[in-house]
Protein backbone atom coordinates (compact mmCIF):
# COMPACT_ATOMS: atom_id res chain seq x y z
CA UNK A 1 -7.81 -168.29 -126.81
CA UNK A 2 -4.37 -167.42 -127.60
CA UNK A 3 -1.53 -167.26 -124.95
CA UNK A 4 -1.05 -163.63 -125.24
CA UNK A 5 -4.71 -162.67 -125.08
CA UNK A 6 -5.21 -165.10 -122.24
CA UNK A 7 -2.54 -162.57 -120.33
CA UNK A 8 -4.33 -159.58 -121.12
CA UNK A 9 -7.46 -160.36 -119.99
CA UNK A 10 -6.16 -161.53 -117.06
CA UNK A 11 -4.59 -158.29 -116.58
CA UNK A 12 -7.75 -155.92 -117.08
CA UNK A 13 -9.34 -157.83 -115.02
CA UNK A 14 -6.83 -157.10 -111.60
CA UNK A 15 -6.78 -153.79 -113.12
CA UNK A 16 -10.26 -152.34 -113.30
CA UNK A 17 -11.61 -152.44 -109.84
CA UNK A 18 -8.55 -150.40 -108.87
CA UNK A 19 -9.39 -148.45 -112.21
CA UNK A 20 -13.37 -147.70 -110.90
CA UNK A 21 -12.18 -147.37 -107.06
CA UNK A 22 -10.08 -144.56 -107.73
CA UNK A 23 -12.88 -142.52 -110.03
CA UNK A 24 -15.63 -143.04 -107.75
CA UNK A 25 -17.49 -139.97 -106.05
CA UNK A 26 -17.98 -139.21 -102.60
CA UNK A 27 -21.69 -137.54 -101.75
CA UNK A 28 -22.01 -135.67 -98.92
CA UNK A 29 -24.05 -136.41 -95.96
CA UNK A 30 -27.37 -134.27 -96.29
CA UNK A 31 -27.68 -131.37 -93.85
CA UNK A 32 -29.78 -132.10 -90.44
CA UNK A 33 -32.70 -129.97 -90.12
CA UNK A 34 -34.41 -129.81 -86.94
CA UNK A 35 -37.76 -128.25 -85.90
CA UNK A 36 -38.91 -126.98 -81.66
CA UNK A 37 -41.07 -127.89 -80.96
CA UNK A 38 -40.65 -131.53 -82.15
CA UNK A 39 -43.33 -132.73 -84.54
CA UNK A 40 -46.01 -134.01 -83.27
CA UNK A 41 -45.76 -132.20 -79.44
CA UNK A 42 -48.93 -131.56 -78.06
CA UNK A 43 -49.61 -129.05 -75.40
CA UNK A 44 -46.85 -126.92 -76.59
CA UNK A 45 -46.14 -123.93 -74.32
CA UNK A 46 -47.38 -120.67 -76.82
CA UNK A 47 -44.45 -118.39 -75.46
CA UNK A 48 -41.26 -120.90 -76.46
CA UNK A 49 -41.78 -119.51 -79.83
CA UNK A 50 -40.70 -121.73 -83.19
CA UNK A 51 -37.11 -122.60 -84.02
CA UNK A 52 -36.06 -124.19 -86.98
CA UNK A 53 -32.27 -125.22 -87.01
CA UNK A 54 -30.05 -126.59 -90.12
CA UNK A 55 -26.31 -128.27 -89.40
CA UNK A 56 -24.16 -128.66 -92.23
CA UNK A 57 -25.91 -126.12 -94.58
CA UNK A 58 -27.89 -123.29 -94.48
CA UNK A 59 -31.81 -122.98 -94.41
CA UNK A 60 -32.88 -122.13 -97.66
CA UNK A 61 -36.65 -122.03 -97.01
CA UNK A 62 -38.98 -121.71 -93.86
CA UNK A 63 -42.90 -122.18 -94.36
CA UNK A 64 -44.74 -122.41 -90.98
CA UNK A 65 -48.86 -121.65 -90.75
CA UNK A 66 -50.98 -121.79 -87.53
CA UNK A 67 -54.13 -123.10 -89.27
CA UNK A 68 -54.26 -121.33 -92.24
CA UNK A 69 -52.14 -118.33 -91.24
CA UNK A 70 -48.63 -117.84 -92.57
CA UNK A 71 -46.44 -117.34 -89.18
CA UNK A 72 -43.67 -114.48 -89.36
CA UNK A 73 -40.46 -115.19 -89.03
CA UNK A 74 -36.54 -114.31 -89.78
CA UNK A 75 -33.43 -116.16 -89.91
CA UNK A 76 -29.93 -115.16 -88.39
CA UNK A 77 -27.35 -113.95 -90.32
CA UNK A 78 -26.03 -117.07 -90.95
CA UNK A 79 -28.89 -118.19 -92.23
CA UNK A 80 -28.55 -121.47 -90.18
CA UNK A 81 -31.92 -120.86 -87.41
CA UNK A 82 -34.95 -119.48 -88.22
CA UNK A 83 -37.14 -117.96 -85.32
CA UNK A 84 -40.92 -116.72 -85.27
CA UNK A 85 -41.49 -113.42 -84.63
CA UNK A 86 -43.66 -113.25 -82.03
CA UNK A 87 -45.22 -116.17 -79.41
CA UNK A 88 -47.28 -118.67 -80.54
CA UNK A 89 -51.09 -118.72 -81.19
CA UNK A 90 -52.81 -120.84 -78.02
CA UNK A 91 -55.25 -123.94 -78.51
CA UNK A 92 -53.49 -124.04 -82.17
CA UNK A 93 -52.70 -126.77 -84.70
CA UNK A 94 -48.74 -125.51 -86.42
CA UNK A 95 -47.13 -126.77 -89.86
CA UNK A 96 -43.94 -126.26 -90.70
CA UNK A 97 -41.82 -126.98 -93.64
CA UNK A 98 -38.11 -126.40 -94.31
CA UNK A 99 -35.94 -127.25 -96.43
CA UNK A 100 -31.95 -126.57 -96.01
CA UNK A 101 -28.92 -127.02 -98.65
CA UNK A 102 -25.20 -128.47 -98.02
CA UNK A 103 -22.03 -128.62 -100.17
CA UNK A 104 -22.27 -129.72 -103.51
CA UNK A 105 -25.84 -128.42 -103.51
CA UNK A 106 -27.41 -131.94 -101.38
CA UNK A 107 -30.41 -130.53 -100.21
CA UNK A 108 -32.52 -132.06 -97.20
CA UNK A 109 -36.42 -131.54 -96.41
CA UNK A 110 -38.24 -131.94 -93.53
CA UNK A 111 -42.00 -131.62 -92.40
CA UNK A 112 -43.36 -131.52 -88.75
CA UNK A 113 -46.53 -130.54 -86.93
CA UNK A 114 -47.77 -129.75 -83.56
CA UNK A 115 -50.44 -128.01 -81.28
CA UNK A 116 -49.95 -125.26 -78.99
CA UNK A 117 -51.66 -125.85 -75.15
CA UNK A 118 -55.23 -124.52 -74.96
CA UNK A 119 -54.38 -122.82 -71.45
CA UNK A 120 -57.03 -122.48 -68.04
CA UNK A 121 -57.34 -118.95 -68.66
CA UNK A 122 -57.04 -116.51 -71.72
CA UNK A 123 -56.53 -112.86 -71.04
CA UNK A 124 -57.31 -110.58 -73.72
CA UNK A 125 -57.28 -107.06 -74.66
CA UNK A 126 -60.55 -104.81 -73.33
CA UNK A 127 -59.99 -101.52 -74.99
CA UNK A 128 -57.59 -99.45 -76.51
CA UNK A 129 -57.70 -95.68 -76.31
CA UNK A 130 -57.68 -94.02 -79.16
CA UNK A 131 -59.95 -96.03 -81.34
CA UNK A 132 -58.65 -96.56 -84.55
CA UNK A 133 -58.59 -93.76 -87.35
CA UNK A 134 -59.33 -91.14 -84.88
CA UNK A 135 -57.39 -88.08 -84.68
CA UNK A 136 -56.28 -86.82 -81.25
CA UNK A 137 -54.41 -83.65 -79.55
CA UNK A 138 -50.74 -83.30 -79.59
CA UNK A 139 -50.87 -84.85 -75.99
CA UNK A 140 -52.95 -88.37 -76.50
CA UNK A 141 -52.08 -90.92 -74.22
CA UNK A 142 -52.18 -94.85 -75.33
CA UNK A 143 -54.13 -96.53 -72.75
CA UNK A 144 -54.73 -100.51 -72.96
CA UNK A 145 -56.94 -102.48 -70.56
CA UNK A 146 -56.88 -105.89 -69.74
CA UNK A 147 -59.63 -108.62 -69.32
CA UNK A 148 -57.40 -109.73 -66.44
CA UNK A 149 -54.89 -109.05 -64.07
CA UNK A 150 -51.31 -109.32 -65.38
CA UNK A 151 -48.36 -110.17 -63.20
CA UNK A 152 -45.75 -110.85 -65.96
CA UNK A 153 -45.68 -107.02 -67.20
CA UNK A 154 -42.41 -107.53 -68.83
CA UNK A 155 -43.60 -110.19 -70.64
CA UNK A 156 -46.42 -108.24 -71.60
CA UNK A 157 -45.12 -104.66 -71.94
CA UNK A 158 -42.44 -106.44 -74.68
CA UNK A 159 -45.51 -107.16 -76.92
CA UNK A 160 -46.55 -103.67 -77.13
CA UNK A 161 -44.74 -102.21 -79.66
CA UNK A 162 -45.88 -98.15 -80.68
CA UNK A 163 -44.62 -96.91 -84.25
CA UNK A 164 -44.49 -93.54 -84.23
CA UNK A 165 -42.43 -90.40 -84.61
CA UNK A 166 -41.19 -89.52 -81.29
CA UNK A 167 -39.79 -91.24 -77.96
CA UNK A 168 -42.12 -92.79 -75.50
CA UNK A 169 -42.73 -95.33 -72.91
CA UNK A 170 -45.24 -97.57 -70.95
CA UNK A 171 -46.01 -97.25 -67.26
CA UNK A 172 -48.45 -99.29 -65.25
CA UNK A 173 -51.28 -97.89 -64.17
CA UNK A 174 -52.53 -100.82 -62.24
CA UNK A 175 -52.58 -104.68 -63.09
CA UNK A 176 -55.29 -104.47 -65.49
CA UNK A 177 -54.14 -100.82 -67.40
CA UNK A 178 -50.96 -99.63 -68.79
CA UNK A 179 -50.30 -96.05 -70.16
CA UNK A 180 -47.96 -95.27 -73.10
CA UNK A 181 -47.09 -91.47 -72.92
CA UNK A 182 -44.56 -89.69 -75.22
CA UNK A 183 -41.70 -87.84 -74.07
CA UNK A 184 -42.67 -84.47 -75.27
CA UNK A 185 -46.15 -83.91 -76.76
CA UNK A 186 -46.67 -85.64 -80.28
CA UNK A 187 -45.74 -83.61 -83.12
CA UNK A 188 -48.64 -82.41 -85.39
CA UNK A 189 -49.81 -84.34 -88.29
CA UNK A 190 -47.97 -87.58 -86.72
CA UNK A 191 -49.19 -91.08 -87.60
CA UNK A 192 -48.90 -93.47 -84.89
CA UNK A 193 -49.87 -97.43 -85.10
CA UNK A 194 -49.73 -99.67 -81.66
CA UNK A 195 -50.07 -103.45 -81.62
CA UNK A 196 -50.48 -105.61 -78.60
CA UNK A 197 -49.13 -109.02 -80.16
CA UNK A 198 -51.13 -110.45 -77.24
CA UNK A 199 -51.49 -113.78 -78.33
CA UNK A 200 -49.53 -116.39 -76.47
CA UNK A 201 -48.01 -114.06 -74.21
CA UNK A 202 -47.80 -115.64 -70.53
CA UNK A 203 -49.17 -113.17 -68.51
CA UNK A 204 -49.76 -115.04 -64.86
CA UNK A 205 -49.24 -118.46 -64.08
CA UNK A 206 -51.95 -120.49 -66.76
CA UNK A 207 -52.94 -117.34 -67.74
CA UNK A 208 -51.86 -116.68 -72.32
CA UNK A 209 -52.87 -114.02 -73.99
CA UNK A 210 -55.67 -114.77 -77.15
CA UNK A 211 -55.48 -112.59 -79.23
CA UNK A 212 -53.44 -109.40 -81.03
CA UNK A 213 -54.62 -106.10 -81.31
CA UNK A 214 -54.19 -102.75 -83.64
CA UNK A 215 -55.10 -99.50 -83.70
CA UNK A 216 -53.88 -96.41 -85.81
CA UNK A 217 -54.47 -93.10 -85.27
CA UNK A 218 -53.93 -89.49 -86.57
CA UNK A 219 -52.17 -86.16 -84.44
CA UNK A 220 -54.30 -83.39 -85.53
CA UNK A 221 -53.26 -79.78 -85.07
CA UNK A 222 -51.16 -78.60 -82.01
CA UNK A 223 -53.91 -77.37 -79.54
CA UNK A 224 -52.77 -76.47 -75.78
CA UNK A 225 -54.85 -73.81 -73.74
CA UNK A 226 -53.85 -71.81 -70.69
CA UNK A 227 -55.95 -71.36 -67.72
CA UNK A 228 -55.35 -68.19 -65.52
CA UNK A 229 -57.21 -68.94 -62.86
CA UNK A 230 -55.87 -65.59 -60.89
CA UNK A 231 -56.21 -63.21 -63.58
CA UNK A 232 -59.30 -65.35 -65.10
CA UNK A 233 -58.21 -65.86 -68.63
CA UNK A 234 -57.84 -68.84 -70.73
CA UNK A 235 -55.85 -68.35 -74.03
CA UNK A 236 -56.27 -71.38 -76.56
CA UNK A 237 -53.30 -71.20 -79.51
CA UNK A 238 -53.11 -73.30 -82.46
CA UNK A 239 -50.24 -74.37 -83.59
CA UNK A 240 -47.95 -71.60 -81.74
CA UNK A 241 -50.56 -68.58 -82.39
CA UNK A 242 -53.28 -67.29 -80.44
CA UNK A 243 -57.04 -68.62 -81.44
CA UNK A 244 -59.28 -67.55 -78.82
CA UNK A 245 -59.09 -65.48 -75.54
CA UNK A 246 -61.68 -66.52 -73.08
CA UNK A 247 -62.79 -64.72 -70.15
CA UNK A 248 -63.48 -67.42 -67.27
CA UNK A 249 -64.61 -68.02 -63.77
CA UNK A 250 -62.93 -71.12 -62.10
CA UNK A 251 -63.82 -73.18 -58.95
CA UNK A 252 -64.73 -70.54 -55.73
CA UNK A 253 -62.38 -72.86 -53.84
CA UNK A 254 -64.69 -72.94 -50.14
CA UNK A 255 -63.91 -76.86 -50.14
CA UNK A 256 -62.05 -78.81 -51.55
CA UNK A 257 -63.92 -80.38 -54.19
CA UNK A 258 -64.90 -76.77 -54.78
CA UNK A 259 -61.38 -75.90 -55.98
CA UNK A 260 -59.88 -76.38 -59.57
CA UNK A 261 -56.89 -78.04 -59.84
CA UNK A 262 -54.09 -76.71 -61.02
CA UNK A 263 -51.55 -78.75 -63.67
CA UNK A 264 -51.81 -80.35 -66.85
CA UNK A 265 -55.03 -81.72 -67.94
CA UNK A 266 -56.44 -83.35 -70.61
CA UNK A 267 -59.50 -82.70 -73.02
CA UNK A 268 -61.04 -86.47 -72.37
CA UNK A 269 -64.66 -86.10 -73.84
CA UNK A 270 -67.19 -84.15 -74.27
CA UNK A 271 -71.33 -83.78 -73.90
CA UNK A 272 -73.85 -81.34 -75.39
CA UNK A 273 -75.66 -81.18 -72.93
CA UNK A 274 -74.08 -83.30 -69.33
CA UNK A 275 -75.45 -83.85 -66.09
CA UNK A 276 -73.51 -82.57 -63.22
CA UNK A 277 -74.93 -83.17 -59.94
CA UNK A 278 -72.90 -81.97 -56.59
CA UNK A 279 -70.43 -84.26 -55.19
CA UNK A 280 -71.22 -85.51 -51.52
CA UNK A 281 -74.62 -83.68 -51.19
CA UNK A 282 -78.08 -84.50 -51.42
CA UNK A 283 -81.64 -83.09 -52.19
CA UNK A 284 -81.79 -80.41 -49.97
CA UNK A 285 -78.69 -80.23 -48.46
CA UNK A 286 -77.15 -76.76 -48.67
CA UNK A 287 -75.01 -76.01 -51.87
CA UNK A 288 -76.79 -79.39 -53.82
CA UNK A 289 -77.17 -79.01 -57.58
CA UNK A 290 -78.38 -80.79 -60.12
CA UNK A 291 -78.30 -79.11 -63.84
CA UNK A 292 -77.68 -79.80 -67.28
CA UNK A 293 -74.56 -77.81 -68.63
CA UNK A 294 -74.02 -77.17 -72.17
CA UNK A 295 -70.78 -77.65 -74.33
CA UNK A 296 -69.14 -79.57 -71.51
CA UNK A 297 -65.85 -80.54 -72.12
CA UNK A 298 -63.99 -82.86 -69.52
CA UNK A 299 -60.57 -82.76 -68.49
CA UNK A 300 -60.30 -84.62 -65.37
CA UNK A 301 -62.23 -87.65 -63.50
CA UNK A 302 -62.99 -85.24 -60.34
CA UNK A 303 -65.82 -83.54 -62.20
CA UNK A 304 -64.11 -80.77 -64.09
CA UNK A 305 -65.11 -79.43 -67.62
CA UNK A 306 -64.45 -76.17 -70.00
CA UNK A 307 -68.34 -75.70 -70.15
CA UNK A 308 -70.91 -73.12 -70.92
CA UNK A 309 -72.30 -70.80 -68.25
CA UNK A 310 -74.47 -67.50 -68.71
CA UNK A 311 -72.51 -66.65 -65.86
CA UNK A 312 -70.87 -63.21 -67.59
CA UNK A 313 -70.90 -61.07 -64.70
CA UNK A 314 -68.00 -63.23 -63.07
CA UNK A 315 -66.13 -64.45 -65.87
CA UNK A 316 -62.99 -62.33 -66.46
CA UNK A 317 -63.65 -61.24 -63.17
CA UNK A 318 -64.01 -63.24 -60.02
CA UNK A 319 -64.09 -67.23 -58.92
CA UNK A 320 -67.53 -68.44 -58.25
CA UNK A 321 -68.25 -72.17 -60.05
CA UNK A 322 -68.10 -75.79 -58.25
CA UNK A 323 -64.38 -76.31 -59.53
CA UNK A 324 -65.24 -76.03 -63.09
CA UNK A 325 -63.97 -73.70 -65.87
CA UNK A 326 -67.10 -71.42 -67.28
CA UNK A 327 -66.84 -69.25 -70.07
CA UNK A 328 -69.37 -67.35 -72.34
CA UNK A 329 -71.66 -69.84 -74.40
CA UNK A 330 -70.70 -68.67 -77.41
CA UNK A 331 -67.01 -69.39 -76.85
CA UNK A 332 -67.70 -72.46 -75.33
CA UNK A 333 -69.20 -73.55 -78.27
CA UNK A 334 -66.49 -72.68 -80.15
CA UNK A 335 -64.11 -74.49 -77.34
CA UNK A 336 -66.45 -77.45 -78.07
CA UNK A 337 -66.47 -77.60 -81.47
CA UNK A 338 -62.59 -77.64 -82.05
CA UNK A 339 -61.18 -79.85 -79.10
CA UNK A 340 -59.98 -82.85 -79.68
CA UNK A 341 -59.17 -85.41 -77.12
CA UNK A 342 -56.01 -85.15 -76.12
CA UNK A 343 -55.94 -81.60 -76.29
CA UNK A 344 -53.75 -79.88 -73.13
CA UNK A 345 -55.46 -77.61 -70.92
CA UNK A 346 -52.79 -76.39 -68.45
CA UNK A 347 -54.29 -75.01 -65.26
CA UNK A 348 -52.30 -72.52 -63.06
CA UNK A 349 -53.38 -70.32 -59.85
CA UNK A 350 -55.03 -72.90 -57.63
CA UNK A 351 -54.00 -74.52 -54.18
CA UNK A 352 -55.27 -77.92 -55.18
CA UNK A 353 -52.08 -79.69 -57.05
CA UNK A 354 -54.13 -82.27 -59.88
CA UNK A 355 -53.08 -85.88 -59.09
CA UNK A 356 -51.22 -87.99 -61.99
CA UNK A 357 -53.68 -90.52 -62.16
CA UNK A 358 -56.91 -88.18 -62.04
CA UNK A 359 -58.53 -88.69 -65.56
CA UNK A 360 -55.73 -88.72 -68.31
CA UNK A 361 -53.22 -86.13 -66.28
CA UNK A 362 -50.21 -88.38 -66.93
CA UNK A 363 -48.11 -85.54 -67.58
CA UNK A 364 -47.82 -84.23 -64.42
CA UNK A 365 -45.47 -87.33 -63.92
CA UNK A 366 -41.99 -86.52 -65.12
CA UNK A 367 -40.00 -88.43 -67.26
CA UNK A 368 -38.24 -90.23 -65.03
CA UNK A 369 -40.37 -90.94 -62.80
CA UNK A 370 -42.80 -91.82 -66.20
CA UNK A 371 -39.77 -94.44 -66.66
CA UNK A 372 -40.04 -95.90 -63.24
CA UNK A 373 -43.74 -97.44 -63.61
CA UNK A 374 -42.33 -99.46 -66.50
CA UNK A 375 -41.41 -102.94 -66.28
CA UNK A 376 -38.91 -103.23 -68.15
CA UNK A 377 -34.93 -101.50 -68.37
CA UNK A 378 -34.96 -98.60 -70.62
CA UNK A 379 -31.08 -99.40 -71.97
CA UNK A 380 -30.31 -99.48 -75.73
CA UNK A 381 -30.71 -103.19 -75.50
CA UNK A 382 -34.13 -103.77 -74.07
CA UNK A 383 -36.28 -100.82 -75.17
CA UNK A 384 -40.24 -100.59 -74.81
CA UNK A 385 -41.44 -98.37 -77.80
CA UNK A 386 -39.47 -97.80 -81.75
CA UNK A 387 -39.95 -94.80 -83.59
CA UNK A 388 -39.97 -95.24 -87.48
């Protein structure tokens, strides 16, 4: 090889690693996805929820299933954690999947998988009044019972979540019941949905909620009657105008239990025909009954009902039933025929005041003393009910 060429090839040769160091590309790290619980966690407490996390990038997909179930979630604005929407499903096998993307478009991927705690005791929803699709009176409350005794009501109260049209609120009726009552009576023609996302909630110490439950239901036409118990009228209106006027006879108020009680009261079911028996007595003793009453419809747990009684010669006229409100069979048919339950039936003229927990009479409570049974701050930033 010549002199000259000799040179040159010498001289490429310092040349091109310098040449292929300086046009090289730098890749940047991958971002770091991270899932809580960790895969493979057993025993995983239901109420910590699921967090996915990305650094360096932003999540760009979030699949998570308990068993076969898609799980809800949302991410932050930032779109750099993703959290479940609601606790975690107990006794429960998770997937998740995520996969996040960084500058330059790296993208990372990561899989995990873990199982919930199957707790020492479950506590699940009993009942739910209304039962779904009915339609109810303007003043329906929402009462769920419990299979057990809860003693984390916040906890629990936070997973009951009411869409509907107008303000409301939970208060506790005892450890095993909690009442959701509007503010003012539901409009007419409202639609209201409540769901207890039970399931996973911690609700006493080893104690999780199994399951959710839903129920919708209808607010029919705005039905409230009056009961005069002095000048022994009841006037039923429908939607603001007057449907029926109704001569009555209330209780003859000798005792107690003989007395109607006066406040707001609730239509809460109703019997074609019911047995009412007297309260305290027996066979024989003086003032004992024991009859079948037609068209009975009950507004309170202390025996009273808007019933039929051929009792004409004291209705519109004079006091002489047990503590119930009699009218004219006819008209308590018709009484019968369009209550619903839920349906005020506000009683005036009477001595005995009607307790707040006597059948459904939650609205002698006011509203802020309503607000006090709840357990939970009623501030813009922690509320107990949304209305859509």
């Amino acid at each position: 090889m010549p002199p000259a060429a000799r040179a040159l090839l010498a001289a490429l040769l310092v040349a091109c690693p310098a040449l292929v160091a300086g046009c090289a590309v730098r890749v940047p790290p991958a971002p770091r996805i991270t899932i809580s619980p960790a895969s493979g966690a057993v025993a995983v407490p239901p109420d910590a929820g699921l967090v996915v996390r990305a650094e360096g990038g932003t999540l760009t997909s979030v699949l998570a299933f308990a068993g076969r179930d898609p799980v809800p979630g949302a991410f932050d604005p930032a779109r750099t954690v993703w959290r479940s929407s609601r606790t975690l499903r107990p006794g429960t096998q998770y997937v998740v999947n995520a996969v996040a993307t960084g500058p330059q478009n790296v993208t990372a991927q990561v899989a995990g998988r873990f199982r919930t705690l199957t707790p020492r005791r479950e506590v699940a929803v009993a009942s739910i009044v209304p039962y779904d699709g009915e339609t109810v009176g303007i003043g329906m409350p929402i009462i769920v019972t419990f299979t057990r005794p809860v003693e984390e009501r916040a906890a629990v109260e936070r997973a009951l979540v009411v869409r509907g049209p107008t303000e409301g609120a939970w208060h506790w009726a005892s450890s095993t019941q909690v009442v959701y009552r509007p503010r003012t009576w539901w409009p007419a023609g409202g639609e209201v949905r409540v769901t207890a996302h039970l399931a996973g909630v911690r609700a006493a110490p080893g104690t999780y909620g199994s399951a959710d439950r839903s129920v919708a239901f209808t607010v029919g036409r705005a039905m409230v009657s009056t009961v005069d118990t002095r000048a022994h009228q009841m006037v039923v209106r429908q939607d603001g105008r007057v449907a029926q006027r109704l001569p009555i006879s209330a209780g003859m108020a000798t005792t107690r239990e003989y007395t109607t009680t006066s406040g707001i009261h609730l239509t809460m079911d109703r019997g074609n025909p019911v047995r009412m028996v007297s309260p305290g007595r027996r066979k024989g003793d003086p003032g004992y009954y024991d009859k079948l009453i037609d068209y009975a419809v009950r507004i309170s747990n202390s025996g009273e009902y808007v019933h039929a009684l051929d009792n004409v010669w004291a209705q519109g006229r004079a006091n002489v039933s047990h503590g119930c409100v009699n009218v004219r069979p006819d008209q308590a048919r018709w009484f019968y025929e369009h209550a619903l339950r839920g349906d005020p039936v506000i009683v005036t003229g009477t001595t005995r005041h009607l307790e707040w927990n006597n059948g459904w009479s939650y609205w002698q409570l006011s509203w802020p003393r309503w607000l006090a049974g709840s357990a939970l701050r009623h501030d813009a930033a922690e509320t107990p009910s949304a209305v859509s």
